[in-house]
Protein backbone atom coordinates (compact mmCIF):
# COMPACT_ATOMS: atom_id res chain seq x y z
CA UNK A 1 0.00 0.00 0.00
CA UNK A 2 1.69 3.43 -1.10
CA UNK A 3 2.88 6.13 1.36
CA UNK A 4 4.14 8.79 -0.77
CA UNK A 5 6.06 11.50 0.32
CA UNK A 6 7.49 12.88 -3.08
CA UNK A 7 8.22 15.97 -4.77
CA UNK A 8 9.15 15.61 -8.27
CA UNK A 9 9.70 12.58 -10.78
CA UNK A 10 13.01 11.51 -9.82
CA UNK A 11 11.73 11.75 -5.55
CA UNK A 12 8.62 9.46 -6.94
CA UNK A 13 11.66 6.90 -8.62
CA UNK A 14 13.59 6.19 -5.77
CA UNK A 15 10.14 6.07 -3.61
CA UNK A 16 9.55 3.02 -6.35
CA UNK A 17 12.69 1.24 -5.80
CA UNK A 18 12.11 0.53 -2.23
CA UNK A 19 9.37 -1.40 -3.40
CA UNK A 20 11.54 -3.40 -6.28
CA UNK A 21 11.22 -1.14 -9.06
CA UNK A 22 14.16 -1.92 -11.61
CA UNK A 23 17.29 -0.03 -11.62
CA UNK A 24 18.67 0.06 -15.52
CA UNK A 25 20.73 -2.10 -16.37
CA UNK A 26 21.56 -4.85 -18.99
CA UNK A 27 20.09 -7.27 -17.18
CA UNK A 28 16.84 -5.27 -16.74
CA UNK A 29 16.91 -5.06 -20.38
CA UNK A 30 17.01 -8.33 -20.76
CA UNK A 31 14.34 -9.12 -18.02
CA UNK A 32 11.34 -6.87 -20.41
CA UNK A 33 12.34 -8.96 -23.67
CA UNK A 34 11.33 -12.18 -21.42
CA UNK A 35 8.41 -10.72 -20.01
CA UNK A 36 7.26 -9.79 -23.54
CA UNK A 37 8.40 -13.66 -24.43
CA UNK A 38 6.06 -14.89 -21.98
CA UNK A 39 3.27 -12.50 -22.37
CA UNK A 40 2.93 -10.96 -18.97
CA UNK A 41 1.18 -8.04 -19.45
CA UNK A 42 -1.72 -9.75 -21.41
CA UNK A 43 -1.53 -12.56 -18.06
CA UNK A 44 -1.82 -9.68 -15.63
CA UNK A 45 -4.50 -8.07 -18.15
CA UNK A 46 -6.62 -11.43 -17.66
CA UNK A 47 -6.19 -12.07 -13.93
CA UNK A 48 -6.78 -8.29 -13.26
CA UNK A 49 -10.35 -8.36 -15.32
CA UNK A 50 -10.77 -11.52 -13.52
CA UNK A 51 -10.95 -10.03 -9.87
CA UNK A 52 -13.01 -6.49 -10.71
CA UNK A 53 -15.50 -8.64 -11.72
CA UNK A 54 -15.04 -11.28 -8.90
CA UNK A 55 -14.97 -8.45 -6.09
CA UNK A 56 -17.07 -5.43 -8.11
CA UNK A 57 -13.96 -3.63 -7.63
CA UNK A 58 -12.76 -0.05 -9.13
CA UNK A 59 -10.65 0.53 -12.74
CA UNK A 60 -7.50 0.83 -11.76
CA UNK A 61 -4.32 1.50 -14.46
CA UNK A 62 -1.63 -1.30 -14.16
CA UNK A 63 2.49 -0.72 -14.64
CA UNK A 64 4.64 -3.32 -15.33
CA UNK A 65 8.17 -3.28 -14.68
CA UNK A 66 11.21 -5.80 -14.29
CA UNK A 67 12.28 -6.46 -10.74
CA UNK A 68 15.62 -5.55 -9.34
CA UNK A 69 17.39 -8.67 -9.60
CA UNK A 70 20.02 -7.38 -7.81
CA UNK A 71 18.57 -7.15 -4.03
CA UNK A 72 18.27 -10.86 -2.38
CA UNK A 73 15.46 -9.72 -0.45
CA UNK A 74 12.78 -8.55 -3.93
CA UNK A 75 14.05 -12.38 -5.31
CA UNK A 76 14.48 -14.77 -2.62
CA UNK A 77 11.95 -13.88 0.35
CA UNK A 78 9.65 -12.00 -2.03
CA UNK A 79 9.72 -14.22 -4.48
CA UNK A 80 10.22 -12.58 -7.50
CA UNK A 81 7.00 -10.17 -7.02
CA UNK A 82 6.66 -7.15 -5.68
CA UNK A 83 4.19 -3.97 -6.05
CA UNK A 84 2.63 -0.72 -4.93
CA UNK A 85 -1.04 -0.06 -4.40
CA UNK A 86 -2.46 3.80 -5.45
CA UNK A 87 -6.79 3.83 -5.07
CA UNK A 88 -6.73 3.52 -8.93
CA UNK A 89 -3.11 2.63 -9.81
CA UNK A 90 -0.78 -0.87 -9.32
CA UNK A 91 2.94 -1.02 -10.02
CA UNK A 92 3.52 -4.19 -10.41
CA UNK A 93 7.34 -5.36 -10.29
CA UNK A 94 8.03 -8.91 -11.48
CA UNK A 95 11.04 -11.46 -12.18
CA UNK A 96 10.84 -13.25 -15.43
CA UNK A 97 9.83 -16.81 -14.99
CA UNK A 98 7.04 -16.61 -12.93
CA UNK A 99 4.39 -19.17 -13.17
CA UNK A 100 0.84 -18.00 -13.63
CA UNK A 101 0.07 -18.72 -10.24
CA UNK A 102 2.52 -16.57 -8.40
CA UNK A 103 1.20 -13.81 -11.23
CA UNK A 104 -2.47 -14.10 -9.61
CA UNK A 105 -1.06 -13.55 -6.05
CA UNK A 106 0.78 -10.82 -6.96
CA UNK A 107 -2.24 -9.44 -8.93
CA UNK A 108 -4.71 -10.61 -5.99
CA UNK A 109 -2.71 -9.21 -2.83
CA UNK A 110 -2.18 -5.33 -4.70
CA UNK A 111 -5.52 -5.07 -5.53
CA UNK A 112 -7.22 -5.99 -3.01
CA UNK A 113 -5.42 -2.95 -1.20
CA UNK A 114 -6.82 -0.85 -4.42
CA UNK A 115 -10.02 -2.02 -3.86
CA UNK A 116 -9.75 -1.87 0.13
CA UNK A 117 -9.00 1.52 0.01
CA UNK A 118 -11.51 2.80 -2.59
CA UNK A 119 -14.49 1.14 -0.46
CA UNK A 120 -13.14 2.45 2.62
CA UNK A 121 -12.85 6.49 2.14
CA UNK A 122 -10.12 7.70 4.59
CA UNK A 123 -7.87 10.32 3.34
CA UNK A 124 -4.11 8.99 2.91
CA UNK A 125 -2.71 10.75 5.89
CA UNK A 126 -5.37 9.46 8.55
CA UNK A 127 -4.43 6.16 8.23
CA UNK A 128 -3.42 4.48 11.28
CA UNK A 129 -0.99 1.72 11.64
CA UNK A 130 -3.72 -0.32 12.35
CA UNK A 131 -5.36 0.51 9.01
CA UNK A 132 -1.86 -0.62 7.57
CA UNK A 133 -1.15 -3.40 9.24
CA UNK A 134 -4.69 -4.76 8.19
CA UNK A 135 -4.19 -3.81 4.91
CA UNK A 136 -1.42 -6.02 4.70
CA UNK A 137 -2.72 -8.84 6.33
CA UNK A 138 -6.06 -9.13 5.07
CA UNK A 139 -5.25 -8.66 1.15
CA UNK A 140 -2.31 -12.08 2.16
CA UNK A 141 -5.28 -13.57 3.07
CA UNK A 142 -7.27 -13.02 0.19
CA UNK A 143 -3.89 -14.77 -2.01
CA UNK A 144 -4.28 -17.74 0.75
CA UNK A 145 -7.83 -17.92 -0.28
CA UNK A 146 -7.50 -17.25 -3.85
CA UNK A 147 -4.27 -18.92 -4.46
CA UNK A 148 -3.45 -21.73 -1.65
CA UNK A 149 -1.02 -21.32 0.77
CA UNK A 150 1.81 -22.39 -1.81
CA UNK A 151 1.71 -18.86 -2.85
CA UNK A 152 1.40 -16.64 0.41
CA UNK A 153 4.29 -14.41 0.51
CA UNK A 154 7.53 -16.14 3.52
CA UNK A 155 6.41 -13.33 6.05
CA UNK A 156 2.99 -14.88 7.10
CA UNK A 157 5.56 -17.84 8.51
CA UNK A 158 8.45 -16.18 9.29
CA UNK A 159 7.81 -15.32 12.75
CA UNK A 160 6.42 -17.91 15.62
CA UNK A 161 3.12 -17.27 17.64
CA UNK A 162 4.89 -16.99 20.66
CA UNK A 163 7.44 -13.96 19.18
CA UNK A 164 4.44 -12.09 16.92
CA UNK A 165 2.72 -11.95 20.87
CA UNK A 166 6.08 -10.40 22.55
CA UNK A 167 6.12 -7.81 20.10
CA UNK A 168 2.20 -7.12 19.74
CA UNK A 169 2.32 -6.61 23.61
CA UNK A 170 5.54 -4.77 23.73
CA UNK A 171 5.07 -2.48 20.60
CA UNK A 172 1.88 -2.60 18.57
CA UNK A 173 -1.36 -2.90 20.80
CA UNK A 174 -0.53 0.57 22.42
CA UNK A 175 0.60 2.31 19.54
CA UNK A 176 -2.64 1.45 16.71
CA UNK A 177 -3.23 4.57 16.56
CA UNK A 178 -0.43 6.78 14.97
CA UNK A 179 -0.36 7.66 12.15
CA UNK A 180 1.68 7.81 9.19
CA UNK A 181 3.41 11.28 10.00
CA UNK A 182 4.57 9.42 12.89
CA UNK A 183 8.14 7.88 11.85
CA UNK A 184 7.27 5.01 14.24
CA UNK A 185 4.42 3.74 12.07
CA UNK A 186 6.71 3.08 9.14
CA UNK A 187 9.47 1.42 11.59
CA UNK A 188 6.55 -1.31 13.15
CA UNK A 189 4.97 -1.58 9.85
CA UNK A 190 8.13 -2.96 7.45
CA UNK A 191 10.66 -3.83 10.60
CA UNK A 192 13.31 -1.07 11.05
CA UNK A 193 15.35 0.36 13.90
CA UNK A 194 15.15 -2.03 17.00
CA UNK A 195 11.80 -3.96 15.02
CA UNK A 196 12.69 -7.15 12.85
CA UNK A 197 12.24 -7.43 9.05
CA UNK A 198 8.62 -7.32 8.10
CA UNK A 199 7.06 -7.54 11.43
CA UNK A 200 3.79 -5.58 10.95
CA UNK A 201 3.30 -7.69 8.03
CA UNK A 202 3.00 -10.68 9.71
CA UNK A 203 1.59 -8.97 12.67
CA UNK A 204 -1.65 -8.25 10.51
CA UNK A 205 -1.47 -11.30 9.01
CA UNK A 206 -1.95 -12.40 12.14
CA UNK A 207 -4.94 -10.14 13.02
CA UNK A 208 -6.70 -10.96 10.24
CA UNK A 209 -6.54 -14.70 10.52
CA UNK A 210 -7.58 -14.41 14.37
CA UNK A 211 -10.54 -12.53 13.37
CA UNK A 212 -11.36 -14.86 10.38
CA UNK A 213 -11.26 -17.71 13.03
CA UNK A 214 -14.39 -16.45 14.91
CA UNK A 215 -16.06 -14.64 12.78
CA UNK A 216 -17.28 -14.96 9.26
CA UNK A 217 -15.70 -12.71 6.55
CA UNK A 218 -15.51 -12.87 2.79
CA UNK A 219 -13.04 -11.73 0.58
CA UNK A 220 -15.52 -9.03 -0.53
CA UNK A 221 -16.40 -8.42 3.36
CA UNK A 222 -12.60 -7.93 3.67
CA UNK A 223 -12.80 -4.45 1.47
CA UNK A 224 -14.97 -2.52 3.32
CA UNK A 225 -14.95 -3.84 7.16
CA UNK A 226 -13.43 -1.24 9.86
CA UNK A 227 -10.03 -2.08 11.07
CA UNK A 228 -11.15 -1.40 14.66
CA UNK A 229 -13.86 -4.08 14.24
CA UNK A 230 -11.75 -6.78 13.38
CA UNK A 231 -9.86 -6.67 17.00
CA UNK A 232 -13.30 -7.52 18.48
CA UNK A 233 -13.60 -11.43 19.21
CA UNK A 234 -9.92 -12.12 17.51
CA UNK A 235 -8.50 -15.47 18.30
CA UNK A 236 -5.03 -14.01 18.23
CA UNK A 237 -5.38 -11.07 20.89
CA UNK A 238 -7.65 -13.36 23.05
CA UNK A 239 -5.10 -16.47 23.58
């Protein structure tokens, strides 16, 4: 889900390439002919159409861009896949070589953020980290759903129960509420500072599941619900 804080076109670029966006290079080069080879943007085209239909969801423009190869982290725990979420925009940023499958999850996890935060009108800088954390972990869900658990991304396993309860009691239940001016909601959410690697990932991934537990709540439920209401009757904060 984006966070921009950009002034001009080259601010916006490097705000990209924290999220895998390509840096040029030969090999980059090389990555578009093979995504042209294996027809990736008609793919993403077909899943895309696929889930506004599925979910009633907005229009939404989709980029397409090689991944940067170079950083471990955008190949090996991410996969390959990578993208940014706008209300009516995607970048998506993708390794040759993907299968169709990891295409859909990829596809299925950045819209549903699109269409999570089209149905659910709060303006960009009132969002609370536990409207991002929930954002996170609900649209994993919907790829668990959509996709199998094959193809959720190595975050919503990365951490045991046990560790994701320290740090919920220690650093996330009493700080929901800040928002994104706050530099604190950027260190929880993605793992910075004193915080490990993608911890408010899995920590909503964890919320959401613990509210799916005992309650019902579709994928198309998931795009509108309150954050607030989905710490009421959550398996995870009640154990």
């Amino acid at each position: 889900m984006a966070n921009p804080d950009v002034k001009d076109g080259n601010d916006f670029y490097r705000y990209l390439t924290q999220f895998g966006m390509y840096r040029p290079s030969r090999e980059a080069l090389r990555s578009v002919g093979k995504l042209e080879e294996e027809k990736v943007w008609e793919k993403i085209e077909n899943i895309y159409t696929k889930y506004r239909k599925k979910w009633r969801g907005p229009d939404v423009d989709i980029y397409i861009f090689p991944i940067n190869q170079s950083n471990r982290m955008f190949i090996q725990q991410l996969k390959g896949r990578s993208g940014l979420a706008f209300p009516h925009k995607l970048f998506l940023f993708i390794s040759d070589g993907l299968d169709d499958k990891n295409l859909e999850a990829l596809v299925v996890h950045e819209y549903h953020h699109a269409a999570r935060m089209n149905n659910y009108k709060k303006n960009n800088n009132d969002y609370t980290l536990l409207d991002s954390l929930l954002f996170e972990g609900l649209a994993e869900h919907a790829v668990l759903k959509c996709c199998g658990v094959a193809y959720t991304a190595e975050w919503t396993k990365q951490y045991s129960p046990d560790r994701l309860k320290y740090y919920w009691n220690h650093s996330y239940e009493q700080n929901l509420q800040i928002t994104r001016e706050n530099r604190l909601h950027d260190d929880l959410l993605f793992g910075r500072r004193r915080v490990p690697k993608m911890m408010g990932y899995s920590m909503g991934y964890e919320l959401a599941k613990g509210y799916i537990k005992n309650n019902q709540l579709t994928i198309i439920d998931s795009l509108k619900i309150p954050s607030e209401k989905l710490l009421v009757n959550n398996k995870f904060i009640s154990e």
